[in-house]
N, C-alpha and C. Protein backbone atom coordinates (compact mmCIF):
# COMPACT_ATOMS: atom_id res chain seq x y z
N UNK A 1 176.02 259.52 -82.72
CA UNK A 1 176.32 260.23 -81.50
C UNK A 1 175.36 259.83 -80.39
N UNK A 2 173.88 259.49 -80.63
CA UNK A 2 173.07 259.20 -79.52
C UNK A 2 173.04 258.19 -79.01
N UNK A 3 173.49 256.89 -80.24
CA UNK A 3 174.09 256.04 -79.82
C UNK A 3 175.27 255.81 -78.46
N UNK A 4 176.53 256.37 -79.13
CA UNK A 4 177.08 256.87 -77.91
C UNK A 4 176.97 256.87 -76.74
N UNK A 5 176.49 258.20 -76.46
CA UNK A 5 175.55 258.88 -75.34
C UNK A 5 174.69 257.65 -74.77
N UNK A 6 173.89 256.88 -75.42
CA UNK A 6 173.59 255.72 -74.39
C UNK A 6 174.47 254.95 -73.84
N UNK A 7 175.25 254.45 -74.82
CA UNK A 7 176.23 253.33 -74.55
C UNK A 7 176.94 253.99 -72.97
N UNK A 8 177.61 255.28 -72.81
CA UNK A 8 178.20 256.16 -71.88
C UNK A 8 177.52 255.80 -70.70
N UNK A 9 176.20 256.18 -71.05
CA UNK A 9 175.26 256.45 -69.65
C UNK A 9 175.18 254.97 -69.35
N UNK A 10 174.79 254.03 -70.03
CA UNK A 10 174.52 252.59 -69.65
C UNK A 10 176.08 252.03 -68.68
N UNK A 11 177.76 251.99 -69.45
CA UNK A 11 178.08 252.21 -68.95
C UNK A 11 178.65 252.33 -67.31
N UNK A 12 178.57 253.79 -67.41
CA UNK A 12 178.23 255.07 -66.17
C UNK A 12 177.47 254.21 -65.14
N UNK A 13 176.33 253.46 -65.69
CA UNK A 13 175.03 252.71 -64.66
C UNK A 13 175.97 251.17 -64.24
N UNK A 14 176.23 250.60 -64.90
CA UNK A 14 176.60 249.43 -64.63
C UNK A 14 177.94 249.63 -63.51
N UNK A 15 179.19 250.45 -63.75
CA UNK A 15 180.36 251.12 -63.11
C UNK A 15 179.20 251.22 -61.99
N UNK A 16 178.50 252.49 -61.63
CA UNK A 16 177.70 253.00 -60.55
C UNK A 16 177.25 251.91 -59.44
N UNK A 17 176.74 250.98 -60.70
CA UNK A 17 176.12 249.81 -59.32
C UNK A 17 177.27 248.96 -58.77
N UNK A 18 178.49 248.21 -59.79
CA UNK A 18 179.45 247.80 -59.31
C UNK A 18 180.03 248.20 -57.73
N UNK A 19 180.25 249.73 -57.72
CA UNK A 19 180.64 250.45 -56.68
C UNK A 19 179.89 250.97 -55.67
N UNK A 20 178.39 250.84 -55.75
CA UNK A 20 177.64 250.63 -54.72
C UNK A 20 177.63 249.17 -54.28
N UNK A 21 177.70 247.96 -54.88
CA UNK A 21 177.71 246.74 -54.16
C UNK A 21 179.18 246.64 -53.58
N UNK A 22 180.68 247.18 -53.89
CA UNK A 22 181.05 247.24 -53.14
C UNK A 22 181.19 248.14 -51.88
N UNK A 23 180.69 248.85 -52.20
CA UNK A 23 180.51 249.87 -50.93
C UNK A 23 179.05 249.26 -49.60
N UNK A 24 178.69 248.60 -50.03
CA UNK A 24 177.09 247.80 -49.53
C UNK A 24 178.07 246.91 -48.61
N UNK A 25 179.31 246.61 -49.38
CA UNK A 25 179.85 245.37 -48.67
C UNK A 25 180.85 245.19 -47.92
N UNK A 26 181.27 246.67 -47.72
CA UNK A 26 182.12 247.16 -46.84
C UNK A 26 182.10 246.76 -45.28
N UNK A 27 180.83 246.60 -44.69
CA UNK A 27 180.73 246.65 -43.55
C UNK A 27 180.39 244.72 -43.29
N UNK A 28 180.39 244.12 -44.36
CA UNK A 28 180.13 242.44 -44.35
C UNK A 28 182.00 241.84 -43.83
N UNK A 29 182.80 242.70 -44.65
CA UNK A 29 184.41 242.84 -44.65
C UNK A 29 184.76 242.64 -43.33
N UNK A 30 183.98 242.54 -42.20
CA UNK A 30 184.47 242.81 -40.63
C UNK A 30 184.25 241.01 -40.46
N UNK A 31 183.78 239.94 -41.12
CA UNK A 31 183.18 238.90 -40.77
C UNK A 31 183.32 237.84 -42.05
N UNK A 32 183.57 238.75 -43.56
CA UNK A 32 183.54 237.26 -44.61
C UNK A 32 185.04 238.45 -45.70
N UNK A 33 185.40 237.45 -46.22
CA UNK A 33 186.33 237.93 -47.37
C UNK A 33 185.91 237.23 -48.98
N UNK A 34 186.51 237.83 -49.91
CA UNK A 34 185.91 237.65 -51.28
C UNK A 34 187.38 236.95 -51.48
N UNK A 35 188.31 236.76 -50.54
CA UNK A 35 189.70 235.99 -51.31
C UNK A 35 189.80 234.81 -50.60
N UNK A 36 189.75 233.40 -51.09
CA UNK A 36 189.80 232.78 -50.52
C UNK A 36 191.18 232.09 -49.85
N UNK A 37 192.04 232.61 -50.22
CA UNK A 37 193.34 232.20 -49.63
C UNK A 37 192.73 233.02 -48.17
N UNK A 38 192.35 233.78 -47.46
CA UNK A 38 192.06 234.40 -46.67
C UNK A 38 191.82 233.63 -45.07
N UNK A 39 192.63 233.85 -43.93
CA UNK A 39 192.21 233.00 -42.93
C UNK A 39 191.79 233.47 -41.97
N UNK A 40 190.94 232.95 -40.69
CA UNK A 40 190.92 233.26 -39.37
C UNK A 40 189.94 234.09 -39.34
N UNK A 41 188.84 234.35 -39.89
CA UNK A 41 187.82 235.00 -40.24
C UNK A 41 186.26 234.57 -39.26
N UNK A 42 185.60 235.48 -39.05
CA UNK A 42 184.53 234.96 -38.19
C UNK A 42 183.35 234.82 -38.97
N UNK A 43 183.58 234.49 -40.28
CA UNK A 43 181.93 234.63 -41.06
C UNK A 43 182.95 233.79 -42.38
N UNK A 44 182.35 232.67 -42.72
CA UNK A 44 182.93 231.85 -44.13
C UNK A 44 183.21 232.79 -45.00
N UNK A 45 184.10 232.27 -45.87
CA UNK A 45 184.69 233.20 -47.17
C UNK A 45 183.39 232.96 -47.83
N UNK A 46 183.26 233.80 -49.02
CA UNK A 46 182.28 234.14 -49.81
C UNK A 46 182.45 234.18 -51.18
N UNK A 47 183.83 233.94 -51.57
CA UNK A 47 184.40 234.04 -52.92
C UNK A 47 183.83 232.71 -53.54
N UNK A 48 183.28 232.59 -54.86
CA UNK A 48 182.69 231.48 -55.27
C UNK A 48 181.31 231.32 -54.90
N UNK A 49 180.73 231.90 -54.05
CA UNK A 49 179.05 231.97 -53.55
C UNK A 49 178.34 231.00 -54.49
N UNK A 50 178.13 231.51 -55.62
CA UNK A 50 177.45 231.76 -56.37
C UNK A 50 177.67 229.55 -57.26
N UNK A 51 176.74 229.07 -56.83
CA UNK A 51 176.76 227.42 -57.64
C UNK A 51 177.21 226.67 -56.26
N UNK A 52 177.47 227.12 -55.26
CA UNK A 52 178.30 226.51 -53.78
C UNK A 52 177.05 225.74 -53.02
N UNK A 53 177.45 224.97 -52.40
CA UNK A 53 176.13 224.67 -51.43
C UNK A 53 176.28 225.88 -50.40
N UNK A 54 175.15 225.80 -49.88
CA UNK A 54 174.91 226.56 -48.68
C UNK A 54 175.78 225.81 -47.73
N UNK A 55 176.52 226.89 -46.55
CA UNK A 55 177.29 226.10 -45.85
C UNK A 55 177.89 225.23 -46.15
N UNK A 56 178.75 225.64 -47.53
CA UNK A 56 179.52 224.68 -48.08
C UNK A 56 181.02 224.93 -48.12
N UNK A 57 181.53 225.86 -47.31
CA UNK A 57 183.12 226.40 -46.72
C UNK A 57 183.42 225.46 -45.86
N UNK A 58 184.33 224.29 -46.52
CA UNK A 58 184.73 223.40 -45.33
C UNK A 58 185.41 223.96 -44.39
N UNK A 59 186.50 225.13 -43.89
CA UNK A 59 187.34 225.81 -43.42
C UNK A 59 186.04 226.29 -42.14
N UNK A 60 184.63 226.24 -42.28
CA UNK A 60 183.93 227.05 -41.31
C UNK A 60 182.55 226.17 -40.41
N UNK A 61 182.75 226.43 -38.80
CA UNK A 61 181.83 225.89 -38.27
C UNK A 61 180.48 226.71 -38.46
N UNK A 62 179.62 226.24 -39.63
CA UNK A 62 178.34 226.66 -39.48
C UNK A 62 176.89 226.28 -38.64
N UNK A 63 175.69 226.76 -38.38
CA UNK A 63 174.83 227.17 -36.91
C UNK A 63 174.47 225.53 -38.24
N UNK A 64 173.72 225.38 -36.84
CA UNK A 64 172.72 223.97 -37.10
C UNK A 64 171.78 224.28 -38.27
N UNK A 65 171.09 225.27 -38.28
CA UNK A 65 170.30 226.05 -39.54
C UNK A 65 171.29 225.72 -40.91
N UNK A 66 172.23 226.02 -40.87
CA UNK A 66 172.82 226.06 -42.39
C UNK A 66 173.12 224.59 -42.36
N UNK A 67 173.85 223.69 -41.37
CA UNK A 67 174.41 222.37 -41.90
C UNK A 67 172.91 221.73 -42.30
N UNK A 68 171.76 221.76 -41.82
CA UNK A 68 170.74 221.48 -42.58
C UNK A 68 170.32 221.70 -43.74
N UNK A 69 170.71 222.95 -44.15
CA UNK A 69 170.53 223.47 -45.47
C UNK A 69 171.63 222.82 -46.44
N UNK A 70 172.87 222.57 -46.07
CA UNK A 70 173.76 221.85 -47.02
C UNK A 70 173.72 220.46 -47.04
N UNK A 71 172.85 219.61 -45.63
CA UNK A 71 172.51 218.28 -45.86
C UNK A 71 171.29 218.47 -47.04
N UNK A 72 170.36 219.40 -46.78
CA UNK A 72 169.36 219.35 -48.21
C UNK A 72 169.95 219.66 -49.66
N UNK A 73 171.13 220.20 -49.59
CA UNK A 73 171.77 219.89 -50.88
C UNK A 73 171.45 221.38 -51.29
N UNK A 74 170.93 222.41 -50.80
CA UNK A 74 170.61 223.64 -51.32
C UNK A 74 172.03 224.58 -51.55
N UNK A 75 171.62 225.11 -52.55
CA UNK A 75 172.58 225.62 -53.58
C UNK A 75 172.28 227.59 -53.32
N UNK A 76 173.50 228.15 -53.49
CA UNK A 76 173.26 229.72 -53.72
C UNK A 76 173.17 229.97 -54.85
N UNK A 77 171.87 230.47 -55.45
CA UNK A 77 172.04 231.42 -56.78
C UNK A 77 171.17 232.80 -56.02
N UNK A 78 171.34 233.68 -57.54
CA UNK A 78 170.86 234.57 -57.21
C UNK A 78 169.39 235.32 -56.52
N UNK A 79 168.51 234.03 -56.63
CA UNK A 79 167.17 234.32 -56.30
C UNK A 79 167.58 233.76 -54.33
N UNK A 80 168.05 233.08 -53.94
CA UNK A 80 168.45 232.22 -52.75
C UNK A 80 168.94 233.59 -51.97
N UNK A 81 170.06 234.34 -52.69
CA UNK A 81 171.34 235.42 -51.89
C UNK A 81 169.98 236.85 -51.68
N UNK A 82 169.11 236.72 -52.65
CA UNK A 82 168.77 238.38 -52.67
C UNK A 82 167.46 237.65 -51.58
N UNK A 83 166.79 236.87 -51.66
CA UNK A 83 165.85 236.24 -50.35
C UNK A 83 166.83 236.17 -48.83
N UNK A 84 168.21 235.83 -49.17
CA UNK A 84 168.44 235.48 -47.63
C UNK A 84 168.85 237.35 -47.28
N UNK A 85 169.71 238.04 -48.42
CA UNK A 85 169.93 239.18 -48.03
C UNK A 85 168.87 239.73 -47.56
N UNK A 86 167.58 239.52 -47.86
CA UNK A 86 166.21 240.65 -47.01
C UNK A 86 165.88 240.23 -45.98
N UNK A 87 166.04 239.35 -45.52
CA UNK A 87 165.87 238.47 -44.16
C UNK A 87 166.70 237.19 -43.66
N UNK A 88 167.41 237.32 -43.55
CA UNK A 88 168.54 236.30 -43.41
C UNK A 88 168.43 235.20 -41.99
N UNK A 89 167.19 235.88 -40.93
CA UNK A 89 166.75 235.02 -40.05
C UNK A 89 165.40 234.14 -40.34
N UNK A 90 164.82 235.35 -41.19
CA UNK A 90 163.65 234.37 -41.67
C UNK A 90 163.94 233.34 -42.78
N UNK A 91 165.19 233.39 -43.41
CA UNK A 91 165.51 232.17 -44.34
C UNK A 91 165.86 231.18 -43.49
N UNK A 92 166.56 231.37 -42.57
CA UNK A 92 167.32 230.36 -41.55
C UNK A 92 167.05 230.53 -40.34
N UNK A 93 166.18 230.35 -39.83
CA UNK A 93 166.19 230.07 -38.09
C UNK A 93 166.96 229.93 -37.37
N UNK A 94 167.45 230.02 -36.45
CA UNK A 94 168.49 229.83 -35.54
C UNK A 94 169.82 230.40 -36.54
N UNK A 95 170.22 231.29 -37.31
CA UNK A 95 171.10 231.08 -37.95
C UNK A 95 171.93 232.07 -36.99
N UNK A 96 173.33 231.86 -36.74
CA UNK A 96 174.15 232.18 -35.96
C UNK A 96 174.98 233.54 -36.44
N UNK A 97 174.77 234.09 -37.39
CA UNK A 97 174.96 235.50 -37.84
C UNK A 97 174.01 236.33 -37.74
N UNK A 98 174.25 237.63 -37.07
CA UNK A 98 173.20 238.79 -36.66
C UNK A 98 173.33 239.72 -37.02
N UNK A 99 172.19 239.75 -38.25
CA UNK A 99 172.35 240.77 -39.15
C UNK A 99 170.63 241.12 -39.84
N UNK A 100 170.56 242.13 -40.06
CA UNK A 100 168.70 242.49 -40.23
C UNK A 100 168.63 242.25 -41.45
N UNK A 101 169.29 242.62 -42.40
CA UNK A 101 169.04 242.22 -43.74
C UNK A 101 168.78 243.70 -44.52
N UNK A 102 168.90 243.27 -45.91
CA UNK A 102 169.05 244.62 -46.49
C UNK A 102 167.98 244.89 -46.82
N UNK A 103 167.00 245.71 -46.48
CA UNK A 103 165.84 246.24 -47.49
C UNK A 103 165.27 246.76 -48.41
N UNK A 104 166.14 247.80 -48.51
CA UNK A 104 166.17 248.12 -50.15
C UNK A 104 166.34 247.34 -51.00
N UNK A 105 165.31 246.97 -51.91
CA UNK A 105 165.62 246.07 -52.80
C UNK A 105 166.72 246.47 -54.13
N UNK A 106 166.87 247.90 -53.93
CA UNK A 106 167.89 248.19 -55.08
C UNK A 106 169.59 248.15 -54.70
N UNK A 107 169.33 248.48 -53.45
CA UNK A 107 170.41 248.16 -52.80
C UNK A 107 171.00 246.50 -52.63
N UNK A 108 169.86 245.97 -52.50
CA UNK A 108 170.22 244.23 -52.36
C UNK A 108 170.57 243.83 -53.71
N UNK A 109 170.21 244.18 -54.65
CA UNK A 109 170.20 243.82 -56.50
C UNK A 109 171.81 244.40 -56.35
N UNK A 110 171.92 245.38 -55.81
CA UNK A 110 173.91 245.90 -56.20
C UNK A 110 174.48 244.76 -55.09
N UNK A 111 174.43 244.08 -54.27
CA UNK A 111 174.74 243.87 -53.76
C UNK A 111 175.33 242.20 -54.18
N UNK A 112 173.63 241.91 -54.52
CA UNK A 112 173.85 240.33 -55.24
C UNK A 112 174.90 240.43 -56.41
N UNK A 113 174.77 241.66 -57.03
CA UNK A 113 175.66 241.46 -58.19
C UNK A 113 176.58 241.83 -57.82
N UNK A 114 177.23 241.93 -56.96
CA UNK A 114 178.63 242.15 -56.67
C UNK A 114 179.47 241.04 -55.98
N UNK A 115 178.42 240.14 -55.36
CA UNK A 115 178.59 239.27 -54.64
C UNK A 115 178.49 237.75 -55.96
N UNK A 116 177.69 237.74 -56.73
CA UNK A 116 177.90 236.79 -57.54
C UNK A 116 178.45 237.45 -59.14
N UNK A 117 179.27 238.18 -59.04
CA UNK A 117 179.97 238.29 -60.34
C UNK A 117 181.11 238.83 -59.76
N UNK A 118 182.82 237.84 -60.16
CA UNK A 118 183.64 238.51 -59.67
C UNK A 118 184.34 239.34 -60.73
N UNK A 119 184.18 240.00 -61.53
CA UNK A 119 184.35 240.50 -62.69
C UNK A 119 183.76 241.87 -62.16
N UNK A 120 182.89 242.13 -61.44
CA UNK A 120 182.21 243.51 -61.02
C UNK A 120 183.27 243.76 -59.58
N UNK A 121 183.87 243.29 -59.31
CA UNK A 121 184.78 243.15 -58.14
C UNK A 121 185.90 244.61 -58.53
């Protein structure tokens, strides 16, 4: 039975964060989409993030900051998304999206994982 009872609550935790990273990402929805059939959008699709180069949405004109970052060949994983999510100007200079970044770091952790697992979707 206590068994259980963890398994529930663990669970309960994993569901919980799922639905806080989508709820985190509600307000990103005005600028990127998680479907990539998706068009006409003012912020690159985002579906696939996760192994992509940076600025690697051919469909999107990205700021001089990122086409640098995809001429260096730099890649999104999860240590890259939860650094640019806390400061997203201090990763990229000049970067042409204006946005402060998330600070909560528990909030950014639901966030990355929602953003690189589409299974938590």
């Amino acid at each position: 039975m206590k068994s259980f009872v963890c398994l529930l609550l663990l669970l309960t935790s994993v569901s919980a964060a799922a639905e806080d990273g989508a709820k985190l990402f509600t307000p990103c929805r005005a600028c990127h989409s998680l479907d990539p059939t998706e068009q006409a959008l003012p912020g690159p699709k985002l579906s696939g993030l996760i192994g992509r180069k940076v600025g690697g949405d051919p469909a999107f004109d990205y700021s001089p900051a990122l086409r640098k970052a995809n001429a260096e060949d730099l890649r999104w994983d999860v240590q890259r998304l939860d650094r640019f999510l806390a400061d997203p100007a201090e990763m990229f200079p000049g970067l042409w999206m204006s946005i402060r970044g998330v600070e909560d770091a528990t909030e950014r952790a639901a966030l990355v994982r929602f953003l690189s697992d589409p299974a938590s979707r």
